[in-house]
PDB file of N, CA and C in Angstrom:
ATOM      1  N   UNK A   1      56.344 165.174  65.917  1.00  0.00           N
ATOM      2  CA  UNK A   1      55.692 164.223  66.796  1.00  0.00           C
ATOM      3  C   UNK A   1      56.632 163.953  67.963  1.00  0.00           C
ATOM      4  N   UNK A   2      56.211 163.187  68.878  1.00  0.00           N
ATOM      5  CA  UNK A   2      56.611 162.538  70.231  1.00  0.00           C
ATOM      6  C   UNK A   2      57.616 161.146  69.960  1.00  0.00           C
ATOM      7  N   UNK A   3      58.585 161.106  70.859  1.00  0.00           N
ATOM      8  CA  UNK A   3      59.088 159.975  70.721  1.00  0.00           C
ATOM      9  C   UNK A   3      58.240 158.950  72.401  1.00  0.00           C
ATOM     10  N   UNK A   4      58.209 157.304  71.490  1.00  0.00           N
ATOM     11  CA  UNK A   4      57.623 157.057  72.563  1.00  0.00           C
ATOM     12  C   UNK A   4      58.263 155.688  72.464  1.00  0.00           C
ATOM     13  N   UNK A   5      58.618 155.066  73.679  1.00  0.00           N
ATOM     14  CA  UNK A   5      59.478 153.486  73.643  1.00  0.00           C
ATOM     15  C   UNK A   5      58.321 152.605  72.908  1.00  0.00           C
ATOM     16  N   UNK A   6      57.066 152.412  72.958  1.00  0.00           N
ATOM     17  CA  UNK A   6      56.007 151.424  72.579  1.00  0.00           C
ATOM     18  C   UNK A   6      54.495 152.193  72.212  1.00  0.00           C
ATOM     19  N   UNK A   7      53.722 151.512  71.339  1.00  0.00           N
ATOM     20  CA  UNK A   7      52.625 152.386  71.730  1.00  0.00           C
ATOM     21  C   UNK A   7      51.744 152.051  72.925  1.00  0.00           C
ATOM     22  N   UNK A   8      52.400 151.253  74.157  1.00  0.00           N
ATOM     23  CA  UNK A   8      51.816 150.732  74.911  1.00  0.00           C
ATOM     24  C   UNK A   8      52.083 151.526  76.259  1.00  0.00           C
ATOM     25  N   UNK A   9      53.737 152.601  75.874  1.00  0.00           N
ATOM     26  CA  UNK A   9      54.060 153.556  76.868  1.00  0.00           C
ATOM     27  C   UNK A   9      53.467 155.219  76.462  1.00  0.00           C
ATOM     28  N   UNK A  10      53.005 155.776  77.122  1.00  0.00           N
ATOM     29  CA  UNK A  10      52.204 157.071  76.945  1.00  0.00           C
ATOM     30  C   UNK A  10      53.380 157.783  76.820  1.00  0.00           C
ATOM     31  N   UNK A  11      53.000 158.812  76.014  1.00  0.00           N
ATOM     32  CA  UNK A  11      53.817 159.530  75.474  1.00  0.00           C
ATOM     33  C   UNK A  11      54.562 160.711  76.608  1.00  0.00           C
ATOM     34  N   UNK A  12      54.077 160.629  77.335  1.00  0.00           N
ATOM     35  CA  UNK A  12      54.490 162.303  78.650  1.00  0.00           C
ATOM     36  C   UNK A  12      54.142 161.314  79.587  1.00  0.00           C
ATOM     37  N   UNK A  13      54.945 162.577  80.454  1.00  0.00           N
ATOM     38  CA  UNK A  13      55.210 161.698  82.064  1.00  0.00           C
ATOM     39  C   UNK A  13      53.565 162.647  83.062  1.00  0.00           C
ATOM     40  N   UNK A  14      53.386 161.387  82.815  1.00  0.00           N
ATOM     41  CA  UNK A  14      51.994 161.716  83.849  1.00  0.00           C
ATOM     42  C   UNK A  14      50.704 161.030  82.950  1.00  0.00           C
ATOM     43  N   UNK A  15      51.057 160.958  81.695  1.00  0.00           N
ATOM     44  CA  UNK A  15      50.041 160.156  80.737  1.00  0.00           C
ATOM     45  C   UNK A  15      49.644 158.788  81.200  1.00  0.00           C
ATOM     46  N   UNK A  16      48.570 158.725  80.676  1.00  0.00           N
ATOM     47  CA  UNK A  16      48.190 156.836  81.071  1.00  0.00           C
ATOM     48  C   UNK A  16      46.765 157.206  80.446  1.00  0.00           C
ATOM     49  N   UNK A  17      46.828 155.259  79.968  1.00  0.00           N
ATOM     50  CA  UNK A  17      45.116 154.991  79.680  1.00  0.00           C
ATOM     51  C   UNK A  17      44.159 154.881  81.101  1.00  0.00           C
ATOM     52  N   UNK A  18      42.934 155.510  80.786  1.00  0.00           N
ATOM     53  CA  UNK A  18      41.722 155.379  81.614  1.00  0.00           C
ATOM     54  C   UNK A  18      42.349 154.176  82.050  1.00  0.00           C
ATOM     55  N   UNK A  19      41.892 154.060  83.281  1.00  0.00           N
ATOM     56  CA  UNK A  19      41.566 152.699  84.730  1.00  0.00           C
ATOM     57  C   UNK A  19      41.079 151.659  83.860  1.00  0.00           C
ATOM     58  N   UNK A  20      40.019 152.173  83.432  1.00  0.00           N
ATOM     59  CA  UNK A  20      38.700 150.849  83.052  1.00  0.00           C
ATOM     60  C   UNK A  20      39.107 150.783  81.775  1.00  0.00           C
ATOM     61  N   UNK A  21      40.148 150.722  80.955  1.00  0.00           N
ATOM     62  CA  UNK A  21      40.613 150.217  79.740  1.00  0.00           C
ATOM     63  C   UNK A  21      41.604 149.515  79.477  1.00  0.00           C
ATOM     64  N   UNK A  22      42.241 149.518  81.117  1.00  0.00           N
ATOM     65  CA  UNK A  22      43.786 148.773  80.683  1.00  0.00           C
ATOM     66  C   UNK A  22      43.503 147.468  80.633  1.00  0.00           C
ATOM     67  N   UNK A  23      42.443 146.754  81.570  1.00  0.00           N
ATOM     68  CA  UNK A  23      41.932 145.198  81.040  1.00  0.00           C
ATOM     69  C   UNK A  23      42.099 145.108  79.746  1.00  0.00           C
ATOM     70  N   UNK A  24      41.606 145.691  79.169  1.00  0.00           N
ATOM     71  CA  UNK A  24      41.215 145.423  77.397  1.00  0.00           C
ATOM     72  C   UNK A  24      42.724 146.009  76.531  1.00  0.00           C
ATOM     73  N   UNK A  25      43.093 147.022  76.754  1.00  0.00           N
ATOM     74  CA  UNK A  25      44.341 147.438  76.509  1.00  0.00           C
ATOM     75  C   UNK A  25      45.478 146.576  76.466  1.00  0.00           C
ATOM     76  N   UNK A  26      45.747 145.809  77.499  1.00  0.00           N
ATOM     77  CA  UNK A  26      47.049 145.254  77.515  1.00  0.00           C
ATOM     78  C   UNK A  26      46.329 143.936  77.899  1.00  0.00           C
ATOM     79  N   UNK A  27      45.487 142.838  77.243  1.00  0.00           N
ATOM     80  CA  UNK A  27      44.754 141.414  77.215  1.00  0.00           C
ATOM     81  C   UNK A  27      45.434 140.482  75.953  1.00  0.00           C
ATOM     82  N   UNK A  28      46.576 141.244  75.305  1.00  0.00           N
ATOM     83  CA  UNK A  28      47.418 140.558  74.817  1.00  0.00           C
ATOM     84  C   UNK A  28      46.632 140.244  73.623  1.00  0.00           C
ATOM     85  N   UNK A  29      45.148 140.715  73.254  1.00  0.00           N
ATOM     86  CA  UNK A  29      44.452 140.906  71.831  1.00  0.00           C
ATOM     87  C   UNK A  29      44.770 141.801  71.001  1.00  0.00           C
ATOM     88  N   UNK A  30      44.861 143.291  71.725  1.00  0.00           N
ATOM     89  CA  UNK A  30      44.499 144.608  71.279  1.00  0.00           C
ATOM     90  C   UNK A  30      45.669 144.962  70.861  1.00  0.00           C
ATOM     91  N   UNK A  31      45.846 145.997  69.980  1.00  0.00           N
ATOM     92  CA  UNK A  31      46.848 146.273  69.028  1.00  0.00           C
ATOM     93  C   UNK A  31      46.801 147.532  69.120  1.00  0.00           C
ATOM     94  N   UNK A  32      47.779 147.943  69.760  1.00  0.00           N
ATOM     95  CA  UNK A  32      47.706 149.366  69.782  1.00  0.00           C
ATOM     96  C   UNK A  32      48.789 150.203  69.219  1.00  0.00           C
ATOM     97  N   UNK A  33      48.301 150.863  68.407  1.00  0.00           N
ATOM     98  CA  UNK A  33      49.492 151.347  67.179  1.00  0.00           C
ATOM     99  C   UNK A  33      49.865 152.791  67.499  1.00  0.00           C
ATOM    100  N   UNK A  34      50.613 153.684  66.895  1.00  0.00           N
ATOM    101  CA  UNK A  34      51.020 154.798  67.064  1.00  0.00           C
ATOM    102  C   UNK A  34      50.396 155.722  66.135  1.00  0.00           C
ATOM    103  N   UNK A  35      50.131 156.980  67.305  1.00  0.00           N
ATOM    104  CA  UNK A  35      49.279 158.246  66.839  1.00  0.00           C
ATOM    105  C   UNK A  35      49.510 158.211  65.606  1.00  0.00           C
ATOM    106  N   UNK A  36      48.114 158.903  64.601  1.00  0.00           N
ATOM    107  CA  UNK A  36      47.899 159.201  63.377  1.00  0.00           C
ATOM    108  C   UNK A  36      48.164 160.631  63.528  1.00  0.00           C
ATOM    109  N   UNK A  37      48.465 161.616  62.974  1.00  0.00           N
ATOM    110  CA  UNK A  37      48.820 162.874  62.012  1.00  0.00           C
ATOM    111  C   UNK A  37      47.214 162.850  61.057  1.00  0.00           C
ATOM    112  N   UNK A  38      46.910 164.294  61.501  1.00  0.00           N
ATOM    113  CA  UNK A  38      45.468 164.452  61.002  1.00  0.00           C
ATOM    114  C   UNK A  38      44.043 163.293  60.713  1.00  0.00           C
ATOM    115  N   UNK A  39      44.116 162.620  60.122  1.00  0.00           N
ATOM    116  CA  UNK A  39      42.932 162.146  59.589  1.00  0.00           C
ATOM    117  C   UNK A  39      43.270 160.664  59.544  1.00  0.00           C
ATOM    118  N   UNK A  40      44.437 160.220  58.753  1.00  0.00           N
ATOM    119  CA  UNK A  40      44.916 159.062  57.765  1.00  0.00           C
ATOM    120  C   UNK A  40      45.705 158.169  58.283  1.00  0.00           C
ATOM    121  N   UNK A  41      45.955 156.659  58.431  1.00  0.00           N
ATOM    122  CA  UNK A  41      46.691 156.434  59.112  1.00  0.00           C
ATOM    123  C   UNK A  41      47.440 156.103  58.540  1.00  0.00           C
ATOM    124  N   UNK A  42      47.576 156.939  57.297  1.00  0.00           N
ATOM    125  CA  UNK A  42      49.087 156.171  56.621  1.00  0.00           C
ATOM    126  C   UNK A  42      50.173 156.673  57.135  1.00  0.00           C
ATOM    127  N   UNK A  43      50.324 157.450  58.621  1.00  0.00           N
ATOM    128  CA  UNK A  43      51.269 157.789  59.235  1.00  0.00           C
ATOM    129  C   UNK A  43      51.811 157.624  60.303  1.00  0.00           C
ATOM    130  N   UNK A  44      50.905 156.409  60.393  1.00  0.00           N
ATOM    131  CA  UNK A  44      51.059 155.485  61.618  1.00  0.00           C
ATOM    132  C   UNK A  44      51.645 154.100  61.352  1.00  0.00           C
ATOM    133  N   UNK A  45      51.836 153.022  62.623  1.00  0.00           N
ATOM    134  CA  UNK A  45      52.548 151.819  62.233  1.00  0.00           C
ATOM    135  C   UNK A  45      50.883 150.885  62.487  1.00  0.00           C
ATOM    136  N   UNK A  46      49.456 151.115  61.656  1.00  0.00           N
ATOM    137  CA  UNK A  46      48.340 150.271  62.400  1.00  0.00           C
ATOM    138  C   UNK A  46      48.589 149.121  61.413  1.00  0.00           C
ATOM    139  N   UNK A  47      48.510 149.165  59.692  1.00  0.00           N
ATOM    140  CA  UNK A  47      49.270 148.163  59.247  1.00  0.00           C
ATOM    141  C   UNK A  47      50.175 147.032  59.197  1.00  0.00           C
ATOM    142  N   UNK A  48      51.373 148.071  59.445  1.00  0.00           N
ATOM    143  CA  UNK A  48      52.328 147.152  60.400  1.00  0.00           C
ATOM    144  C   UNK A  48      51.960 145.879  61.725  1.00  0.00           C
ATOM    145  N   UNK A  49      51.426 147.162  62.695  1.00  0.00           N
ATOM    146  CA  UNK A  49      51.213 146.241  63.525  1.00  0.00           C
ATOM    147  C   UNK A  49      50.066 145.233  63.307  1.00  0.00           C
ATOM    148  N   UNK A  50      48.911 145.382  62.795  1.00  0.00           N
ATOM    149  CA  UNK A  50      48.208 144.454  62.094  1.00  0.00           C
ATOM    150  C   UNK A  50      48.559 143.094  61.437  1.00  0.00           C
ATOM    151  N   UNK A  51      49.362 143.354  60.771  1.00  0.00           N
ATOM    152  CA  UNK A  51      50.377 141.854  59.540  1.00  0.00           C
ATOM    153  C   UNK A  51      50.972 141.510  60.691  1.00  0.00           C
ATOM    154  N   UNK A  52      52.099 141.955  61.708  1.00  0.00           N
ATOM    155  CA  UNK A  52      52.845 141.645  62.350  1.00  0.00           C
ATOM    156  C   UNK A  52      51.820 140.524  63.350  1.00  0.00           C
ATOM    157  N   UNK A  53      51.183 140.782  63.952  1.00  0.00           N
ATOM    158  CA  UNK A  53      50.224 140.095  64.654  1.00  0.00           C
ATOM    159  C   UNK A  53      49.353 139.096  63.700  1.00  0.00           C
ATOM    160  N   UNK A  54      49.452 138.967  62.372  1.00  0.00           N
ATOM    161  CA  UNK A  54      48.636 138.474  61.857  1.00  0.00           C
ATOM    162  C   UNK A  54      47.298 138.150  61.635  1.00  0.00           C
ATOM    163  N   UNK A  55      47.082 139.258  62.235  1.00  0.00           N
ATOM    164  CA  UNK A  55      45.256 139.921  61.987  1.00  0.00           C
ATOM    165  C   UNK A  55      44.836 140.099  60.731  1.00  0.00           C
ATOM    166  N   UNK A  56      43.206 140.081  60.202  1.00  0.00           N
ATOM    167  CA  UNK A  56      42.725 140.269  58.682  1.00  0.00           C
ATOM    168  C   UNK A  56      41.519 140.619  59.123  1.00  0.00           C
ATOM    169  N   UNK A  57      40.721 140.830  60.037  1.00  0.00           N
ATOM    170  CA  UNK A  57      39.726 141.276  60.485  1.00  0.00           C
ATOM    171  C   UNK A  57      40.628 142.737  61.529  1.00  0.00           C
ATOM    172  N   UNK A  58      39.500 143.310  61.177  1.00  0.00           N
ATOM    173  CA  UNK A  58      39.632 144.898  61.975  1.00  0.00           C
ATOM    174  C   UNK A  58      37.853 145.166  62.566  1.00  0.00           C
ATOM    175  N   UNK A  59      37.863 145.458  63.635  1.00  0.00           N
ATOM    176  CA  UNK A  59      36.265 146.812  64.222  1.00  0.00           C
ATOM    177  C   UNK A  59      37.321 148.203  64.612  1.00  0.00           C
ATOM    178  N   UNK A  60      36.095 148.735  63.854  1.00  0.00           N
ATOM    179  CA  UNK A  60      36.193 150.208  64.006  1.00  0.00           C
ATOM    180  C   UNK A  60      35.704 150.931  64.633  1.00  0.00           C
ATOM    181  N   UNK A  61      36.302 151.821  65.725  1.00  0.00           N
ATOM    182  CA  UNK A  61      35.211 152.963  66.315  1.00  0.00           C
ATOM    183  C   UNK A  61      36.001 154.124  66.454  1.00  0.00           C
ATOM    184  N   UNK A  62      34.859 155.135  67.080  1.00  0.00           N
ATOM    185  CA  UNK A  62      36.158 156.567  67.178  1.00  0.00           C
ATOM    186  C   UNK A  62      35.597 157.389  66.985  1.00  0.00           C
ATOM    187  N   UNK A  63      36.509 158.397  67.455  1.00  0.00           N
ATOM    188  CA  UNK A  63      36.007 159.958  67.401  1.00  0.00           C
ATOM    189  C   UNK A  63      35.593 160.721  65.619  1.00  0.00           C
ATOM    190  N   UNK A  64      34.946 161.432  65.653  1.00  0.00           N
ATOM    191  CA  UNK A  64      34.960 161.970  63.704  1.00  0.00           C
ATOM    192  C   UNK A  64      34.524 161.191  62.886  1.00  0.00           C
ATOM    193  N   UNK A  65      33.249 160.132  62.931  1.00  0.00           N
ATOM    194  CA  UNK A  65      32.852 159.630  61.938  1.00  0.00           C
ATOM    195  C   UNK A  65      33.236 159.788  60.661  1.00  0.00           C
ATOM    196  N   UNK A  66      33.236 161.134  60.009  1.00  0.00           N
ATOM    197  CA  UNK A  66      33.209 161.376  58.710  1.00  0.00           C
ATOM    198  C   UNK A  66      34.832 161.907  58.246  1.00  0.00           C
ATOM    199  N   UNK A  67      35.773 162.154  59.526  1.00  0.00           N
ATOM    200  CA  UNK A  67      36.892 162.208  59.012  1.00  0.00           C
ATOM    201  C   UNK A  67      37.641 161.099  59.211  1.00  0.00           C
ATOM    202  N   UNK A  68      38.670 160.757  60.836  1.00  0.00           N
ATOM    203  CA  UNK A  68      39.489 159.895  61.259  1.00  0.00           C
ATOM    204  C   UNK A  68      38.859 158.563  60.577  1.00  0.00           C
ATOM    205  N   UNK A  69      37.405 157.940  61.044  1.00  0.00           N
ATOM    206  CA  UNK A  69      37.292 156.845  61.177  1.00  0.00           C
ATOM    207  C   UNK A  69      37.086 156.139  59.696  1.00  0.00           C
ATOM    208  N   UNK A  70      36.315 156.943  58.857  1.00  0.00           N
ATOM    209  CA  UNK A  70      36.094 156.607  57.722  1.00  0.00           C
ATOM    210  C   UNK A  70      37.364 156.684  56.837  1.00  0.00           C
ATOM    211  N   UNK A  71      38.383 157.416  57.251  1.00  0.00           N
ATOM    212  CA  UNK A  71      39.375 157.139  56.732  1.00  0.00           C
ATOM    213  C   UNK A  71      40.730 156.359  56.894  1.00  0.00           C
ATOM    214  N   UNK A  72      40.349 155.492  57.909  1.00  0.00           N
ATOM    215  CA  UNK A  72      40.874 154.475  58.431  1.00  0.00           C
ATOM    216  C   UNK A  72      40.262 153.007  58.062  1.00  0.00           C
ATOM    217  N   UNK A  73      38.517 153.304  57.592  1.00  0.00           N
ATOM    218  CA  UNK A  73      38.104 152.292  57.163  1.00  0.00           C
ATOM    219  C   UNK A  73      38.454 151.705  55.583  1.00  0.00           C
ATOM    220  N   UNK A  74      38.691 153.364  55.241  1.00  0.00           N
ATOM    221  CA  UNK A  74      39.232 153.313  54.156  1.00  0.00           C
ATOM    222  C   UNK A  74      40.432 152.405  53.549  1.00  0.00           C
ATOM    223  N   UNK A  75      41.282 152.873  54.255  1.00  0.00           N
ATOM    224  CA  UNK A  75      42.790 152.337  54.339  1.00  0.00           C
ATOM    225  C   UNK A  75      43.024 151.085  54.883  1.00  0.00           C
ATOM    226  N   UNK A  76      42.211 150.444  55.395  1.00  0.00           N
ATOM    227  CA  UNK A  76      42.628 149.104  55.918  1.00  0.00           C
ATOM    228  C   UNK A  76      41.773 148.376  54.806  1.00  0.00           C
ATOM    229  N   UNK A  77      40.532 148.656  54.193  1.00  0.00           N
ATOM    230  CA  UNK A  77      40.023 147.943  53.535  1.00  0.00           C
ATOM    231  C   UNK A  77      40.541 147.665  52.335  1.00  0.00           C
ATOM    232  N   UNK A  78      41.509 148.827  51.625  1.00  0.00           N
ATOM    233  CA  UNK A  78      42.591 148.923  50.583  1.00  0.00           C
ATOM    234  C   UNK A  78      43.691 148.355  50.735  1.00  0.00           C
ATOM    235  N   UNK A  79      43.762 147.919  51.998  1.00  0.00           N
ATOM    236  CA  UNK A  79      44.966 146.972  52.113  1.00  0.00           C
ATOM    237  C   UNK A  79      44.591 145.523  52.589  1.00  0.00           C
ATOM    238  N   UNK A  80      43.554 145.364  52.060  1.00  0.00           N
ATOM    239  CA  UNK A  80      43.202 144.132  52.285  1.00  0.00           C
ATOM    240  C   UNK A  80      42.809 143.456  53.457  1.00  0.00           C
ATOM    241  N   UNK A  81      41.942 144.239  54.688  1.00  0.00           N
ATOM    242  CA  UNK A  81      41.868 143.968  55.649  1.00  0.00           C
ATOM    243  C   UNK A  81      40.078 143.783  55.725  1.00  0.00           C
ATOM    244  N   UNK A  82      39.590 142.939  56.518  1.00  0.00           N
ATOM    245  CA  UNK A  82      38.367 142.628  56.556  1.00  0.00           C
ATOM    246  C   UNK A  82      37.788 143.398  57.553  1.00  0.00           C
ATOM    247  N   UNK A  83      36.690 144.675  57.373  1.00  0.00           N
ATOM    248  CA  UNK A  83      36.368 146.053  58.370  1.00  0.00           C
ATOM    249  C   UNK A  83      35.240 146.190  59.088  1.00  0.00           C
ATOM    250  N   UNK A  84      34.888 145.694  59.674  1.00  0.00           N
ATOM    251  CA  UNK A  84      33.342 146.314  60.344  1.00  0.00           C
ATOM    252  C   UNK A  84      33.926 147.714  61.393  1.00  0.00           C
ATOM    253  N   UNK A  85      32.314 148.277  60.966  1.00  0.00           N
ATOM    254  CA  UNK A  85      32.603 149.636  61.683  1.00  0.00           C
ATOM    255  C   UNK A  85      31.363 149.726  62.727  1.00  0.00           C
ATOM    256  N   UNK A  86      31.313 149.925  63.815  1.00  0.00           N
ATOM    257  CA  UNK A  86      30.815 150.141  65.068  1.00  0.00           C
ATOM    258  C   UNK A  86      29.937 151.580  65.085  1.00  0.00           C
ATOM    259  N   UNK A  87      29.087 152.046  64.221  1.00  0.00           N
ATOM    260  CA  UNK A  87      28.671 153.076  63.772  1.00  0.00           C
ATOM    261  C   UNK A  87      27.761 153.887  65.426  1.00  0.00           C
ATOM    262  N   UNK A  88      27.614 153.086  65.919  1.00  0.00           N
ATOM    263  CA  UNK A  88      26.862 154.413  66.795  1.00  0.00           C
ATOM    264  C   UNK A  88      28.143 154.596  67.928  1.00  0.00           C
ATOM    265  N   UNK A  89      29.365 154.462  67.530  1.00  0.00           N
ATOM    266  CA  UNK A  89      30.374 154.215  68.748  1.00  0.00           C
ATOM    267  C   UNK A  89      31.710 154.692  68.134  1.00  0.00           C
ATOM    268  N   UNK A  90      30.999 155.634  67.260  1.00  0.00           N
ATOM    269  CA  UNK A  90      31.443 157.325  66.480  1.00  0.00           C
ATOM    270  C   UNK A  90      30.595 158.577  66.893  1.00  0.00           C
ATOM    271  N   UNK A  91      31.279 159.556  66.415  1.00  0.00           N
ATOM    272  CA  UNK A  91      30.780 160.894  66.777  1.00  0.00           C
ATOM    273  C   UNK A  91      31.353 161.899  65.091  1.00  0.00           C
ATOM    274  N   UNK A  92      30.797 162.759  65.290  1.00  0.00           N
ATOM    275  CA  UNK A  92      30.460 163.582  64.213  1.00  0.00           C
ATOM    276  C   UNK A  92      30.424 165.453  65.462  1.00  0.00           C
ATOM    277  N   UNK A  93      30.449 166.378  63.908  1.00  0.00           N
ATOM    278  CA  UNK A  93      30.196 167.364  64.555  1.00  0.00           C
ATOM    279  C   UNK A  93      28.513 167.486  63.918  1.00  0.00           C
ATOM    280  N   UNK A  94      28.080 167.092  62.956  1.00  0.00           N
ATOM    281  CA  UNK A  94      26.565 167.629  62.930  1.00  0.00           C
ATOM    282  C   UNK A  94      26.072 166.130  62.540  1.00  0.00           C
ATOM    283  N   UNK A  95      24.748 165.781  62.627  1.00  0.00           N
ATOM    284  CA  UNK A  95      23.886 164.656  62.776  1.00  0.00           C
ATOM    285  C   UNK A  95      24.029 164.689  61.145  1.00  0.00           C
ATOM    286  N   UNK A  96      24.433 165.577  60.548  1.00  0.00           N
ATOM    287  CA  UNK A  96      24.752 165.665  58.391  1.00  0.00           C
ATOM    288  C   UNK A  96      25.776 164.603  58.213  1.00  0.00           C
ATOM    289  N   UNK A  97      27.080 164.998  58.657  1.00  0.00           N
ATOM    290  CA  UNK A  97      28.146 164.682  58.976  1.00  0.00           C
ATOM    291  C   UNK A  97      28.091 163.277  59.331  1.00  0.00           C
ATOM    292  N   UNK A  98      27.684 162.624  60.316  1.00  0.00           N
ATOM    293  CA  UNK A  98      27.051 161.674  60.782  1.00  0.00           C
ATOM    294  C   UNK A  98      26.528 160.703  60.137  1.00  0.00           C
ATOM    295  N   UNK A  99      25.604 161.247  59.553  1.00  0.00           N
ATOM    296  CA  UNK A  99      24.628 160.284  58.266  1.00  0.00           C
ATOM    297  C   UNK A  99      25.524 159.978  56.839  1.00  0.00           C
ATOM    298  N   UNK A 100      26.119 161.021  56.510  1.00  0.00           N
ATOM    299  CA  UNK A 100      27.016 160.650  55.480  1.00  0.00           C
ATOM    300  C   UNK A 100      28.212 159.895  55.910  1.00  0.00           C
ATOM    301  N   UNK A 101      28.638 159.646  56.857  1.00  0.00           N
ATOM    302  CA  UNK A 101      29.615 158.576  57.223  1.00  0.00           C
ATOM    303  C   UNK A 101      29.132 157.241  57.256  1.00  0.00           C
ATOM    304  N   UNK A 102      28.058 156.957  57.708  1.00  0.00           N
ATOM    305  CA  UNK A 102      26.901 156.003  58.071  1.00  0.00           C
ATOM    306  C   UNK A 102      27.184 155.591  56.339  1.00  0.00           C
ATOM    307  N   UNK A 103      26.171 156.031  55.546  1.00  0.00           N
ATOM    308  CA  UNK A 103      26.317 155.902  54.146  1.00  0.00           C
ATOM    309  C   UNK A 103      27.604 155.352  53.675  1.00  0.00           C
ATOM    310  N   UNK A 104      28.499 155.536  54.062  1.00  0.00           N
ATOM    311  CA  UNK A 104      30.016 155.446  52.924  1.00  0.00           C
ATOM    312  C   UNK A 104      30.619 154.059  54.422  1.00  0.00           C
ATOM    313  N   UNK A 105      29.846 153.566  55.462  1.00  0.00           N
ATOM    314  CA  UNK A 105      30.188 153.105  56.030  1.00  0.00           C
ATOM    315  C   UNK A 105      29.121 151.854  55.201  1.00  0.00           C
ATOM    316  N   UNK A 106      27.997 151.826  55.422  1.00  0.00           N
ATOM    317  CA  UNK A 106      27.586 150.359  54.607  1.00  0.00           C
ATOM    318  C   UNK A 106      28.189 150.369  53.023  1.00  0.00           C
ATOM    319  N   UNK A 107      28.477 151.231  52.043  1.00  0.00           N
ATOM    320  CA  UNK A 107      29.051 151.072  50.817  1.00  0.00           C
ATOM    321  C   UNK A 107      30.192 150.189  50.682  1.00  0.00           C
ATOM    322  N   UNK A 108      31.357 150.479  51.350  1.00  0.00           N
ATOM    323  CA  UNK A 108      32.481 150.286  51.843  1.00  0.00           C
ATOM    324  C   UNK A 108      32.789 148.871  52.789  1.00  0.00           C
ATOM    325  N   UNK A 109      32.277 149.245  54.009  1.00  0.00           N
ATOM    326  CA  UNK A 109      32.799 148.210  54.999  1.00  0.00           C
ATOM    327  C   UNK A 109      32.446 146.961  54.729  1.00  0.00           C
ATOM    328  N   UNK A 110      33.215 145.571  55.758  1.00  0.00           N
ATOM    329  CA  UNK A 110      32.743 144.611  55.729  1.00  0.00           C
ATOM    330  C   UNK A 110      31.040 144.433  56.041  1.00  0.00           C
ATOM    331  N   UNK A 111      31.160 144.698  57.225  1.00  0.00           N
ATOM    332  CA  UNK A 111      29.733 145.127  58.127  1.00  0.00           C
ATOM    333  C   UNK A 111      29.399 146.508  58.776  1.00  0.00           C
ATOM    334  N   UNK A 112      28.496 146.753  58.906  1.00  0.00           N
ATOM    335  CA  UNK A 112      28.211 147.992  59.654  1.00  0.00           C
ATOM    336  C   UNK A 112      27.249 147.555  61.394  1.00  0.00           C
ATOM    337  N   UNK A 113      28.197 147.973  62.017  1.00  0.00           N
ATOM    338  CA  UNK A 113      27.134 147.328  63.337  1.00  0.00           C
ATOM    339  C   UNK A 113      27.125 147.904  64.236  1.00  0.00           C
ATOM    340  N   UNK A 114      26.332 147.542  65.193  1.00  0.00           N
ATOM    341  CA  UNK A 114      25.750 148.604  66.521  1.00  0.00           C
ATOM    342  C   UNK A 114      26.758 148.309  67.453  1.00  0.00           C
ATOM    343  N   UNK A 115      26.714 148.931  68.544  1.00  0.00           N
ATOM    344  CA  UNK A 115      28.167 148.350  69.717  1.00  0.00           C
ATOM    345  C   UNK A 115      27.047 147.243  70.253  1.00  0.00           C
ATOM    346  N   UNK A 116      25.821 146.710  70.500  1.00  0.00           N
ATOM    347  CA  UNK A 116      25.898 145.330  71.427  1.00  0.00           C
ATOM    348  C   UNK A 116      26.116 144.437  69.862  1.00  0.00           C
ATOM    349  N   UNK A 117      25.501 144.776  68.776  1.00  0.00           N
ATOM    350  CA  UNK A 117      25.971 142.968  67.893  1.00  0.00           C
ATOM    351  C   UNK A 117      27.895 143.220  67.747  1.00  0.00           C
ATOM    352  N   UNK A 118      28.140 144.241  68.006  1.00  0.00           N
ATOM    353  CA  UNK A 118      29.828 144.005  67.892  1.00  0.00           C
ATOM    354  C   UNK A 118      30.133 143.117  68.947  1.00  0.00           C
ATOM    355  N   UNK A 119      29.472 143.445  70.300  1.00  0.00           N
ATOM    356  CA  UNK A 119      29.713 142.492  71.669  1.00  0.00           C
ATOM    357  C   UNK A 119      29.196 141.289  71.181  1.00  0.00           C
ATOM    358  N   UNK A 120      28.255 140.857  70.778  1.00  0.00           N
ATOM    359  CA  UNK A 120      27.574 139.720  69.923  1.00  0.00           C
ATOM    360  C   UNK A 120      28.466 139.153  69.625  1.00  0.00           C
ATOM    361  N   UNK A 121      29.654 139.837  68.493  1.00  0.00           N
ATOM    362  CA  UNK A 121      30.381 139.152  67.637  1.00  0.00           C
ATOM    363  C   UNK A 121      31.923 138.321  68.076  1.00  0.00           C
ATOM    364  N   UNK A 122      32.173 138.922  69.248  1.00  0.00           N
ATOM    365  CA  UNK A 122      33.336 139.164  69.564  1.00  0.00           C
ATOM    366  C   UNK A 122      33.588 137.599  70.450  1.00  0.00           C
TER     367      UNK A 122
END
């Protein structure tokens, strides 16, 4: 992996978050943890930084429904973290893929919700 001073400094010189995210990015809410290694984030600091901030609620969204995200919903919910997942504000490679994340996303999560009741919630 990359060495990086924060996960708030991009990793390479020329990197940066999108324009229209750094509002939300750096609003002194958002928690932005360091890259995951394949799928899991048990190889990241999102835990960490989670307790450290003293957060117990998590929303979820993201690329790979049925791999990254569900297995992040996984892992925070095993560690005792309270999860809603943002289900249409995932992606999948087949609409299969998709639906079975959906599934193991109401089994599992706190809530399962659309991106406007997440705006709703927030």
């Amino acid at each position: 992996m990359y060495q990086v001073a924060n996960a708030y400094t991009p990793p390479s010189v020329g990197a940066d978050f999108v324009q229209s995210f750094k509002p939300y990015i750096f609003d002194n809410r958002t928690i932005v943890s360091t890259p995951h290694k394949v799928a899991s984030p048990e190889t990241n600091d999102l835990v960490y930084q989670l307790r450290q901030h003293r957060k117990e609620k998590t929303i979820l969204a993201g690329v790979l429904s049925n791999i990254c995200v569900e297995s992040h919903m996984r892992h925070l919910i095993e560690n005792g973290f309270e999860t809603a997942v943002v289900y249409d504000a995932t992606a999948a490679t087949s609409e299969r893929d998709f639906q079975a994340a959906v599934t193991n996303y109401q089994a599992f999560a706190s809530a399962t919700w659309t991106t406007q009741e997440a705006i709703s919630h927030l």
